[in-house]
Protein backbone atom coordinates (compact mmCIF):
# COMPACT_ATOMS: atom_id res chain seq x y z
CA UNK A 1 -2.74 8.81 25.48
CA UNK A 2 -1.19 7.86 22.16
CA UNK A 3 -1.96 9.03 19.00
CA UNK A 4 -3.89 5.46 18.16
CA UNK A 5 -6.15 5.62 20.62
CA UNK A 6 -6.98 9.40 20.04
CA UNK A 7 -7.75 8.72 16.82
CA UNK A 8 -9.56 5.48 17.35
CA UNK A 9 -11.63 7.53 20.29
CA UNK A 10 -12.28 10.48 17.76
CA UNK A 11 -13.23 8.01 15.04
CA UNK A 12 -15.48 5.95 17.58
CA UNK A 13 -17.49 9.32 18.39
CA UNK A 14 -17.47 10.37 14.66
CA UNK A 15 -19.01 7.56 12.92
CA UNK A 16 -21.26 5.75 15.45
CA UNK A 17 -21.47 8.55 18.37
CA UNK A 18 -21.33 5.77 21.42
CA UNK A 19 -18.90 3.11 22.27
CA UNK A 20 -21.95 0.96 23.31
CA UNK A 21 -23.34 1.14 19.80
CA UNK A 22 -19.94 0.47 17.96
CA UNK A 23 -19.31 -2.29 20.43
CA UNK A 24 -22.18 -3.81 19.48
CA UNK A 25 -21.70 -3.42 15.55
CA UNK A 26 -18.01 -4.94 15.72
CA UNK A 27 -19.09 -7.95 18.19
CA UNK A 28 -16.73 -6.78 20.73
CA UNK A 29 -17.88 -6.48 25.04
CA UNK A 30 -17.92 -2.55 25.33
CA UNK A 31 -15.64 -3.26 28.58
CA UNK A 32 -12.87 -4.12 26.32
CA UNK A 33 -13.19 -0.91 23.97
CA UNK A 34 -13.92 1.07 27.37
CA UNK A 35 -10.80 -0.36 29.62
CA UNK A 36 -8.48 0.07 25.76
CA UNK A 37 -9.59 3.94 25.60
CA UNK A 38 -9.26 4.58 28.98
CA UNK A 39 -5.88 2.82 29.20
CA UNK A 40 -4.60 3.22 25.93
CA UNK A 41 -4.68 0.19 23.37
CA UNK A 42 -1.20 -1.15 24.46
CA UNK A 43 -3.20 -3.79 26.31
CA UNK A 44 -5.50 -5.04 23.98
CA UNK A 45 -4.73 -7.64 21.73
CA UNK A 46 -3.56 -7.49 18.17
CA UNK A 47 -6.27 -8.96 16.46
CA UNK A 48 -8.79 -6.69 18.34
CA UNK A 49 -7.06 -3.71 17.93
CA UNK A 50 -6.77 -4.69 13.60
CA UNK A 51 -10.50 -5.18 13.76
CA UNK A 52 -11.36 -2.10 15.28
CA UNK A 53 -8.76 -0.28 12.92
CA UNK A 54 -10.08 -2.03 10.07
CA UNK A 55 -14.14 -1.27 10.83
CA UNK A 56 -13.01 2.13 11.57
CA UNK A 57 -11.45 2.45 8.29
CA UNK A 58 -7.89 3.46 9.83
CA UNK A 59 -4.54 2.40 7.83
CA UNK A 60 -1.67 2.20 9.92
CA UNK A 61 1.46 3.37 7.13
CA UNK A 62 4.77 2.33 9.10
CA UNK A 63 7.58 4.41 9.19
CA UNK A 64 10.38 6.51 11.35
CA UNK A 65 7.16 7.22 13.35
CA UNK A 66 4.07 5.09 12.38
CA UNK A 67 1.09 7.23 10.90
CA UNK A 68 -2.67 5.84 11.12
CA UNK A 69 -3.76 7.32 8.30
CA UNK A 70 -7.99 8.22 9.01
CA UNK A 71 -10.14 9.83 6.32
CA UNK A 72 -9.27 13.44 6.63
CA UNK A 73 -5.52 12.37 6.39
CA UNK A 74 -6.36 10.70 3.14
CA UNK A 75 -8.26 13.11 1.92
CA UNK A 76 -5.06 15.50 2.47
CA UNK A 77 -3.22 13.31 0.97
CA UNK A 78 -5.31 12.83 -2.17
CA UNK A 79 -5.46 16.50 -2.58
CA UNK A 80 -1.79 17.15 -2.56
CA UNK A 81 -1.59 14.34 -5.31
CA UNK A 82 -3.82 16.46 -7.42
CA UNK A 83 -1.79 19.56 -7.01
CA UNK A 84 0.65 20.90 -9.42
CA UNK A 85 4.31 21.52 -9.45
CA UNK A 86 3.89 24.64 -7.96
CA UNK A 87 0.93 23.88 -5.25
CA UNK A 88 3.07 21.03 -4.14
CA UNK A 89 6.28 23.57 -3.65
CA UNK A 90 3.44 25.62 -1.91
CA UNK A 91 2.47 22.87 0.40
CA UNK A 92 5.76 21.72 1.14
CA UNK A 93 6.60 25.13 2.29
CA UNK A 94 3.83 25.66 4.53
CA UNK A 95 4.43 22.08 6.43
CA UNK A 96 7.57 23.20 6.67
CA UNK A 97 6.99 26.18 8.51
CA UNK A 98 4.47 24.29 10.79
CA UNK A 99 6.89 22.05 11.79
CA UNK A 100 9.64 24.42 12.44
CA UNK A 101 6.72 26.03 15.22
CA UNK A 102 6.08 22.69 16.62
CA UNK A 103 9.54 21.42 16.90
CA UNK A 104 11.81 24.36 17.35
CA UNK A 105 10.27 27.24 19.18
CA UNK A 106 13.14 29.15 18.98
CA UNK A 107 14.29 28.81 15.17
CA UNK A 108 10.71 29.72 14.95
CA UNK A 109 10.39 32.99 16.56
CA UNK A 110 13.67 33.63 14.91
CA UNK A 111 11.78 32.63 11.57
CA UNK A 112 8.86 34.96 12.73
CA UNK A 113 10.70 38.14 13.50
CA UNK A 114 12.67 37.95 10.52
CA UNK A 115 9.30 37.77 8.62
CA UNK A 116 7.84 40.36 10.25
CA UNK A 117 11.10 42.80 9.64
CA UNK A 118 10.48 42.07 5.61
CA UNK A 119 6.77 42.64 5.96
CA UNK A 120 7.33 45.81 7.35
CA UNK A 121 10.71 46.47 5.15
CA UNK A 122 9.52 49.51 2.30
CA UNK A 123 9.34 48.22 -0.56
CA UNK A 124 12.03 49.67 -3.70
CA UNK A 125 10.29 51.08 -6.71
């Protein structure tokens, strides 16, 4: 399933709990939401698929690889614009690190054992 129709599914559950009921509030037969969940929005047409983004409140940002953009992502996002110099350095650090684990398992154990070895390295006084 892609990442669009996880997050419209998610979204779906989060803000009106059934697909019946948001079917309903966005004029659209529940067979259509039902058959684009099931088989992934690819199917469903352009206009329908803006109008459920749009109700929904997601925000597609294009890109290398397109982000949809729902309210906890802007709510990241208007955090880290809030941040500091330093918090930002902070942030940018940590995401780095995350994405080493995701997309490199072994530059990340590598990462990880090094760690570890200065962690446990006595420190000189």
């Amino acid at each position: 399933m892609d990442e669009l129709t996880k997050l419209i599914k998610t979204e779906i559950k989060r803000q009106f709990r059934s697909v019946r009921q948001f079917s309903m509030y966005i004029g659209v037969p529940q067979s259509t939401i039902v058959t684009a969940l099931q088989k992934g929005i690819g199917g469903t047409s352009f206009e329908t698929i803006m109008h459920v983004c749009d109700v929904l409140d997601i925000k597609p940002i294009p890109g290398e690889s397109t982000v949809f953009l729902d309210g906890e992502k802007r709510e990241l996002l208007d955090r880290y614009a809030r941040l500091d110099a330093e918090g930002k350095k902070a942030v940018r650090a940590v995401t780095a690190v995350e994405f080493l684990r995701v997309t490199d398992a072994d530059a990340y154990a590598l990462f990880s054992a090094k760690l570890s070895d200065a962690e446990e390295a006595p420190l000189n006084e």
